[in-house]
C-alpha atoms as a PDB file:
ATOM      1  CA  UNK A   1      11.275 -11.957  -6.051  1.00  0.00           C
ATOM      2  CA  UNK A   2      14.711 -12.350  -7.254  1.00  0.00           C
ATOM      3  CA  UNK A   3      16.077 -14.151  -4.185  1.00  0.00           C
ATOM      4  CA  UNK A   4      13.642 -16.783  -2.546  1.00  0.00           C
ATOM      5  CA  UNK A   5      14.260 -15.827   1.037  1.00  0.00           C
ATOM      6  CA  UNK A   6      13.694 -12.187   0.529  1.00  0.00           C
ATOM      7  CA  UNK A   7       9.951 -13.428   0.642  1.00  0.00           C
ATOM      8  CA  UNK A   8      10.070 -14.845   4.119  1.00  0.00           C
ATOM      9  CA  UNK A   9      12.222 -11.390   5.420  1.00  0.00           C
ATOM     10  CA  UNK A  10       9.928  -8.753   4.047  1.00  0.00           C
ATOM     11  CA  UNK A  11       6.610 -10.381   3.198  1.00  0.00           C
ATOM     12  CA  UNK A  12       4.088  -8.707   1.101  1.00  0.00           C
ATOM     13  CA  UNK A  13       6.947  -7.003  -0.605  1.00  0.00           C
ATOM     14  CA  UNK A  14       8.775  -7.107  -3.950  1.00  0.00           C
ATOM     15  CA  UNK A  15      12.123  -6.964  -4.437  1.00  0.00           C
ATOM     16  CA  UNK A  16      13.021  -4.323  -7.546  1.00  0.00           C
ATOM     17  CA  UNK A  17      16.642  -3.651  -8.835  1.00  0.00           C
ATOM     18  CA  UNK A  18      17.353  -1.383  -5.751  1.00  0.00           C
ATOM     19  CA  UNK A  19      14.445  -1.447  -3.318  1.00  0.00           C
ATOM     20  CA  UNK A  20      11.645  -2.838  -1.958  1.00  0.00           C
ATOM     21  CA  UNK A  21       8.007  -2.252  -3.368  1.00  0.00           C
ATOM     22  CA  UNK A  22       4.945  -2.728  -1.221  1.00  0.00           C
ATOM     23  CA  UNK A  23       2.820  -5.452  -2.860  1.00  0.00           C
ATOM     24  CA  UNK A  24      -1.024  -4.796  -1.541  1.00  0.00           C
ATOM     25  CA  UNK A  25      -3.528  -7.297  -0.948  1.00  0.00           C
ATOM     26  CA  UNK A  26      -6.500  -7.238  -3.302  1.00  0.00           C
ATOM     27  CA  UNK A  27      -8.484  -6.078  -0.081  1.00  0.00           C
ATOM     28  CA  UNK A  28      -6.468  -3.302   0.397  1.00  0.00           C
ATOM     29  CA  UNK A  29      -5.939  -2.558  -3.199  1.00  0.00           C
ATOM     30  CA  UNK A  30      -9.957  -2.639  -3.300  1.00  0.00           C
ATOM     31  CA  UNK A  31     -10.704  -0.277  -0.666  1.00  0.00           C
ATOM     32  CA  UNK A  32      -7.976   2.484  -1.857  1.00  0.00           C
ATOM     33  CA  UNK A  33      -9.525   2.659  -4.768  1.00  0.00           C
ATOM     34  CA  UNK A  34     -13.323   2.770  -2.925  1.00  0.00           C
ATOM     35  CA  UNK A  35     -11.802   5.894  -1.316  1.00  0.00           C
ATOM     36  CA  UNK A  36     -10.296   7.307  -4.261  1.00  0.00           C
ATOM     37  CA  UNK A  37     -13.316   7.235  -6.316  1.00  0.00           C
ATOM     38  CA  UNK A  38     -15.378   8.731  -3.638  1.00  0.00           C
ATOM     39  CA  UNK A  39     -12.663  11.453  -3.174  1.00  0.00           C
ATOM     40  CA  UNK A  40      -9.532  12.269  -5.222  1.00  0.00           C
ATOM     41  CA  UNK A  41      -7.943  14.420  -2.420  1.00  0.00           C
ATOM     42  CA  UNK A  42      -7.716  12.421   1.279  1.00  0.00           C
ATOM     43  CA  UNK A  43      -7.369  14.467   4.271  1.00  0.00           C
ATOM     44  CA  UNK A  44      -4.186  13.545   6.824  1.00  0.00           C
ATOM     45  CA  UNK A  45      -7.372  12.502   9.561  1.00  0.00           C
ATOM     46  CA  UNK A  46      -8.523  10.255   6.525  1.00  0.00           C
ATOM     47  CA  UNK A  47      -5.348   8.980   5.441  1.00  0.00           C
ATOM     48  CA  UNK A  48      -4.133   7.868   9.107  1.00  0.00           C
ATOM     49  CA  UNK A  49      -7.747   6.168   9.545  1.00  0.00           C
ATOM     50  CA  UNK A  50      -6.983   4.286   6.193  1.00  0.00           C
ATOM     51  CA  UNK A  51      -3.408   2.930   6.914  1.00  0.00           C
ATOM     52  CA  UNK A  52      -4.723   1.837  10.205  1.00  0.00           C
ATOM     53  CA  UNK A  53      -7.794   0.079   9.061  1.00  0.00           C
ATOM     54  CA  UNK A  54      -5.820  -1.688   6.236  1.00  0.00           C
ATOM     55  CA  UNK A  55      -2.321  -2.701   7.885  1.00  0.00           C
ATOM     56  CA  UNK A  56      -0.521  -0.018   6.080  1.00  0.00           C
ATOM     57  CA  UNK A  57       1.519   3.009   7.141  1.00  0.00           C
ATOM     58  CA  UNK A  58       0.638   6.584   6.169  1.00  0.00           C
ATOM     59  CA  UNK A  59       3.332   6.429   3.592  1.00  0.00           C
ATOM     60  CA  UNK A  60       1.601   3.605   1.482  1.00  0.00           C
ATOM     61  CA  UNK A  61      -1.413   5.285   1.524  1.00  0.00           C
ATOM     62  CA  UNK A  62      -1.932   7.631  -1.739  1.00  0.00           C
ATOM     63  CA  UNK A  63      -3.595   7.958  -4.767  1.00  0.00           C
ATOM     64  CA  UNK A  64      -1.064  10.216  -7.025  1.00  0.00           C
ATOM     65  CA  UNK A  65      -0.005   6.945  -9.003  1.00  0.00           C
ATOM     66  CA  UNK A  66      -4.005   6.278 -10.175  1.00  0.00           C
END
């Protein structure tokens, strides 16, 4: 984090030269990758199940960067 109180105003997050990167918990990091070796390709159903069971939107849950 290059500024200390970016921690406290977006939490979970790290700050890169022009954005904002999700950081993900080692639970969810461990249960994307459950899913991803039981299936490379998620459905939408799937994928909206996932970001909901894990805290995460539909937009943080993929696999095309394994």
């Amino acid at each position: 984090i290059n500024n200390p109180s970016d921690y406290f105003l977006f939490p979970g997050k790290t700050r890169t030269k022009d954005k904002y990167r999700v950081v993900y918990s080692d639970q969810q990091r461990l249960e994307l990758e459950k899913e991803f070796h039981y299936s490379r390709y998620i459905t939408i159903r799937r994928k909206a199940e996932l970001a909901n069971s894990l805290g995460l939107s539909e937009r943080q849950v993929r696999f095309s960067q394994w």
